[in-house]
Every structure is written in structure tokens, then in C-alpha cells.
C-alpha atoms as a PDB file:
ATOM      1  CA  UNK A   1      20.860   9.116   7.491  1.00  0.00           C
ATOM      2  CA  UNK A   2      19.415  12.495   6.460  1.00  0.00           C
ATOM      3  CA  UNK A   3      18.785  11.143   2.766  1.00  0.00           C
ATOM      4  CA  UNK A   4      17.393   7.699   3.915  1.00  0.00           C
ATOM      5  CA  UNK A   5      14.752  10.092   6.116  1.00  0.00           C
ATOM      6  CA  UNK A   6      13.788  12.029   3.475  1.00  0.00           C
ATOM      7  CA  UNK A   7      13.064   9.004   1.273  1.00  0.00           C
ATOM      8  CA  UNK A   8      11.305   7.080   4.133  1.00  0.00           C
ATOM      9  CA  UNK A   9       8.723   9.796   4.215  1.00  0.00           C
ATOM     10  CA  UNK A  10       8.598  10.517   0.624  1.00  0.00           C
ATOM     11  CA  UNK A  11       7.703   6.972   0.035  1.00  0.00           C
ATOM     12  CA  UNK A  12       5.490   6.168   2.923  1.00  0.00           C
ATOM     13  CA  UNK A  13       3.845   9.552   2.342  1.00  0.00           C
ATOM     14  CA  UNK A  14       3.094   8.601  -1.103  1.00  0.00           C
ATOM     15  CA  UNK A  15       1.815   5.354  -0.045  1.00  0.00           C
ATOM     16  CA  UNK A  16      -0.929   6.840   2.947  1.00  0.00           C
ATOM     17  CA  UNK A  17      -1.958   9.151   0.595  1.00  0.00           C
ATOM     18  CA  UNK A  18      -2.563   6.325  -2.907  1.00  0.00           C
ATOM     19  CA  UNK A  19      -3.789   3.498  -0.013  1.00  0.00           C
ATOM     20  CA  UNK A  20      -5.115   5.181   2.367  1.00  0.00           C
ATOM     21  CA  UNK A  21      -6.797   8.584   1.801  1.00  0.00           C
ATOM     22  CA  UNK A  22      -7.930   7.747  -2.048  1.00  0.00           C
ATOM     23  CA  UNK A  23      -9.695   4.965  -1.260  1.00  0.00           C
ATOM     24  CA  UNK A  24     -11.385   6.540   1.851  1.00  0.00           C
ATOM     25  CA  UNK A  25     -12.195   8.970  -0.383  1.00  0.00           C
ATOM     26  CA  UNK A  26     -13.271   6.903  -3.648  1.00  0.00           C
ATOM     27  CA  UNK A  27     -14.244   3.696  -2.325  1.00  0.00           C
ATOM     28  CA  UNK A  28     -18.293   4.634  -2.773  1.00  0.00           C
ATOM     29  CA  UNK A  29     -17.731   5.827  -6.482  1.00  0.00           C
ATOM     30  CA  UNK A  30     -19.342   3.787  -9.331  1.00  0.00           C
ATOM     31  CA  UNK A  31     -15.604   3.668 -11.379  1.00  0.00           C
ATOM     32  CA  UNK A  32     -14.125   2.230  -7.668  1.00  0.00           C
ATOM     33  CA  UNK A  33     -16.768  -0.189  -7.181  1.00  0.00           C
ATOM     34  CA  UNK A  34     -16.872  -1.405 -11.028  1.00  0.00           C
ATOM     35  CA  UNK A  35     -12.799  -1.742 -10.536  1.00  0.00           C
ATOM     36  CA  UNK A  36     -13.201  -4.334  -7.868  1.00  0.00           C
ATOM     37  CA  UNK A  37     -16.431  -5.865 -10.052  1.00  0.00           C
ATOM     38  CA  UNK A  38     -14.734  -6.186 -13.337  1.00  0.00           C
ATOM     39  CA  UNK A  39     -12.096  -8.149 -11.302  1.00  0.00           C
ATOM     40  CA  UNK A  40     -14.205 -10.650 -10.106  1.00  0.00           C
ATOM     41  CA  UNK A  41     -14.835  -9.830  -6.798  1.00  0.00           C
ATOM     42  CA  UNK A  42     -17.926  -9.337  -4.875  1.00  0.00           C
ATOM     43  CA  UNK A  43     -19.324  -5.590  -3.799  1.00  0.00           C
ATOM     44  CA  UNK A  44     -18.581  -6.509  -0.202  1.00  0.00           C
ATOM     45  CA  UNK A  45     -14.980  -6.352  -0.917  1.00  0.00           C
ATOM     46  CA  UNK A  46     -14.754  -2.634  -1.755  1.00  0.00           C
ATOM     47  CA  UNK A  47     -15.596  -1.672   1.619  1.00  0.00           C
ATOM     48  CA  UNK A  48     -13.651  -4.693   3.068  1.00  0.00           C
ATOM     49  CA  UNK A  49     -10.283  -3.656   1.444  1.00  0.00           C
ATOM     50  CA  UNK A  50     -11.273   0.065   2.052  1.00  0.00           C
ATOM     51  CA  UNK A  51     -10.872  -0.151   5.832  1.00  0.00           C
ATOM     52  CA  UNK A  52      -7.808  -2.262   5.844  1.00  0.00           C
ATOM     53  CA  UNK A  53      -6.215  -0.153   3.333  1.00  0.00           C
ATOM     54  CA  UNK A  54      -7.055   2.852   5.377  1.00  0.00           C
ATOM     55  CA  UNK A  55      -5.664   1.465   8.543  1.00  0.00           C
ATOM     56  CA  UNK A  56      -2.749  -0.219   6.742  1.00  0.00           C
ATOM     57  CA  UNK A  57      -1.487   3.658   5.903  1.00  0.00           C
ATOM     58  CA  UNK A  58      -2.657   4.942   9.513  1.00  0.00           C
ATOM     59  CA  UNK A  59      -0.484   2.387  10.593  1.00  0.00           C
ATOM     60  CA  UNK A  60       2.630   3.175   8.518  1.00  0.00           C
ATOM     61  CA  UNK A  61       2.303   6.801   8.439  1.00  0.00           C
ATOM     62  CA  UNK A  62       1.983   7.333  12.411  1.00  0.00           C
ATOM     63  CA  UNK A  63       5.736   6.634  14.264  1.00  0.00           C
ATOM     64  CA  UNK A  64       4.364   5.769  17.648  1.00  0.00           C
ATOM     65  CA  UNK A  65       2.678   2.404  16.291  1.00  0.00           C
ATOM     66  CA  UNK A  66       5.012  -0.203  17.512  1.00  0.00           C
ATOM     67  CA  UNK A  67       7.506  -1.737  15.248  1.00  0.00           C
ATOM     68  CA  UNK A  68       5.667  -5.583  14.658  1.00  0.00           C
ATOM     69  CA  UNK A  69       2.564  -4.026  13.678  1.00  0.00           C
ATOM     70  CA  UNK A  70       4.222  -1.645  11.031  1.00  0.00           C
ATOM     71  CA  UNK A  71       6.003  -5.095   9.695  1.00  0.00           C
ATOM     72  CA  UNK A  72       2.372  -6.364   9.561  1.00  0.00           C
ATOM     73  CA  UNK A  73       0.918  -3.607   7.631  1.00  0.00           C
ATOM     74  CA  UNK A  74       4.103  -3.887   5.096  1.00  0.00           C
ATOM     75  CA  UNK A  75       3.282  -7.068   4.153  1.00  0.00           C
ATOM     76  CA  UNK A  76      -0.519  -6.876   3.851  1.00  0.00           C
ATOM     77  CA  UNK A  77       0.229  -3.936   1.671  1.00  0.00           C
ATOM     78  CA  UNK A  78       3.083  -6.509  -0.349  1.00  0.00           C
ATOM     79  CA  UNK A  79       0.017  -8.898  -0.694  1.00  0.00           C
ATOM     80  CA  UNK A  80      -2.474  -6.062  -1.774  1.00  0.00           C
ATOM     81  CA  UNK A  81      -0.173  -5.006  -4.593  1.00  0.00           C
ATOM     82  CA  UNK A  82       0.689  -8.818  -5.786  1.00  0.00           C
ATOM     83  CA  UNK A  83      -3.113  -9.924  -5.443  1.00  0.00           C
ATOM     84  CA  UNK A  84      -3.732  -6.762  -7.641  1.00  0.00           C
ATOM     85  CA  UNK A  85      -1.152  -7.720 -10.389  1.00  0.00           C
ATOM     86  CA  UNK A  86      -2.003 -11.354 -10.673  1.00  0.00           C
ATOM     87  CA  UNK A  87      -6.179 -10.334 -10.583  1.00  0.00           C
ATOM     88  CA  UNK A  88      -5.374  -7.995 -13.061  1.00  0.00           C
ATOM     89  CA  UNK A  89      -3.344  -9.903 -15.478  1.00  0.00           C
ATOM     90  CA  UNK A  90      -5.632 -13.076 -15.080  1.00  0.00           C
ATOM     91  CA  UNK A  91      -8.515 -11.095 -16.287  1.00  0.00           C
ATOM     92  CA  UNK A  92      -6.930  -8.358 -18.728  1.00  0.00           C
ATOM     93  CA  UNK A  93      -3.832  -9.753 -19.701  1.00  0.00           C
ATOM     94  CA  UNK A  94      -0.337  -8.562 -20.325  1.00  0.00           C
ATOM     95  CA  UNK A  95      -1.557  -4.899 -20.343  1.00  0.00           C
ATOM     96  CA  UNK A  96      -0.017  -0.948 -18.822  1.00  0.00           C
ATOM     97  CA  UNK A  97      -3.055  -1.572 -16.400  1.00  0.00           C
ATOM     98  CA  UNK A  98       0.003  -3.918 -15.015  1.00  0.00           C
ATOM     99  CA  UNK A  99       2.422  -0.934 -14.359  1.00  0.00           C
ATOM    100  CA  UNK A 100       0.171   0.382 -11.092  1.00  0.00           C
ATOM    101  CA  UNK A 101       0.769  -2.445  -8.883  1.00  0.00           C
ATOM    102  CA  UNK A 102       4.228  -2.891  -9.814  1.00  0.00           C
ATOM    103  CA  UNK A 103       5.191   0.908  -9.180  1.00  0.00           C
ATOM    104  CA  UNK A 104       3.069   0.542  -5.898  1.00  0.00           C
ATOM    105  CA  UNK A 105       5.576  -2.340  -5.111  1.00  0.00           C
ATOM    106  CA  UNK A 106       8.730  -0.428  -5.734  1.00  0.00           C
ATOM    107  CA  UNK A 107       7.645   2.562  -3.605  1.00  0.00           C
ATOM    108  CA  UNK A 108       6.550   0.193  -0.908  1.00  0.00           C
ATOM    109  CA  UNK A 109       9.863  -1.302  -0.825  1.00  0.00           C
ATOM    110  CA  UNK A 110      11.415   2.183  -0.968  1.00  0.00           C
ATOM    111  CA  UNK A 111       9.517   2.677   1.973  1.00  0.00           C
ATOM    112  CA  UNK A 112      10.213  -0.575   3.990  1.00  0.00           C
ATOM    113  CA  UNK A 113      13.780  -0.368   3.360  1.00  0.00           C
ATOM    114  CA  UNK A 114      14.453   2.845   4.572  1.00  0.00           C
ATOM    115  CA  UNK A 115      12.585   2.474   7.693  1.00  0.00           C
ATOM    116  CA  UNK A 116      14.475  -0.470   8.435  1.00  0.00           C
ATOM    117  CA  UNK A 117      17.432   1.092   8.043  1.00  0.00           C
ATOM    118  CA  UNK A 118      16.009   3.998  10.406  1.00  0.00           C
ATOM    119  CA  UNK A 119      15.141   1.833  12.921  1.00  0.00           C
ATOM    120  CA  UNK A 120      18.420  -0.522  12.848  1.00  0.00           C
ATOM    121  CA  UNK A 121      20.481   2.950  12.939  1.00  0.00           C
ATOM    122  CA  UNK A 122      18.312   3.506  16.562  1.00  0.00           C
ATOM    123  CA  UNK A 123      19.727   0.617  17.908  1.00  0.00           C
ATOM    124  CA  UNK A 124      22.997   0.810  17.208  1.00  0.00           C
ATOM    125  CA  UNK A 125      23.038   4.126  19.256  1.00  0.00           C
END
């Protein structure tokens, strides 16, 4: 259980700080806002998918949030990360800008398996 801790917050630490506090931090910067742009999206977005990025990592990172709500931001975080490697691929094509969202998705899932093994280890005691 010790091991599955450690990666739990390895993971979800590594996801608050790459979803949460870069883009709090970032989100205003020209290369940010030209990153959305050259997508296709409007300006509006940036600050759009700034707040729910930064409350998506609040939610994940703080352990009294209840447990629906942390399922909730798992899977908004799941769509973040797809939306970003289809919008990515659509517009750049088979490219390493690909291998960002995909290693998001693998620490995500790091993350989301672990704490459901955390939390299915509470009940059983």
C-alpha cells in the first residue's frame, strides 16, 4: 500500500503542478495564447480551459474533496488530454508534438489507478 501511495502522489503531484499551476501561471503569455490559436480555437478559450484546469488539479490534489467530484475531475482531465491529441494531430499531423498528451494520459491513469486502489483498500477496513 506504501508503494501505491507514493505513486498516487507522484503522479497526481505531477499532474497539479503541469495542469494546474503552469497554466495559472502561463495562460496570459503570447506562446500560451498562440498554442490554443494555432489550434483553431478562439482567445476566449485560454482563459476558459485555464480555470477548469486549475480547479481540475485543486480538486485532485486536495484529499478532503469528496470522492464523485475527484471521479469528475479525472475524466475532464481524460477529455482534456484526448481533445488535445486529436486537435493536435488534425492540424499538425503525425508529429512528437503528439507525445505530450499521450504521456499526460499515462500519468493520469497512474494517478487514477492508484487512488482507486487507495480508496477501495479504505473500505475494506
Amino acid at each position: 500500500m506504501k508503494t501505491t501511495k507514493i505513486i498516487f502522489w507522484v503522479s497526481t503531484a505531477i499532474i497539479f503542478l503541469g495542469e494546474g499551476v503552469v497554466p495559472a501561471l502561463t495562460s496570459n503569455s503570447e506562446m500560451s495564447i498562440q498554442g490554443i490559436v494555432g489550434l483553431g480555437y478562439p482567445v476566449y478559450f485560454v482563459a476558459l480551459l485555464t480555470v477548469f484546469k486549475v480547479l481540475g488539479a485543486i480538486v485532485l490534489i486536495v484529499p478532503q474533496i469528496p470522492n464523485r467530484v475527484k471521479e469528475w475531475a479525472y475524466a475532464g482531465f481524460m477529455i482534456d488530454f484526448i481533445s488535445a491529441f486529436v486537435s493536435i494531430w488534425v492540424v499538425a499531423g503525425f508529429n512528437a508534438g503528439l507525445a505530450l498528451p499521450l504521456i499526460a494520459m499515462v500519468v493520469l491513469i497512474l494517478s487514477y489507478v492508484s487512488y482507486s486502489k487507495i480508496q477501495a483498500s479504505k473500505q475494506i477496513y
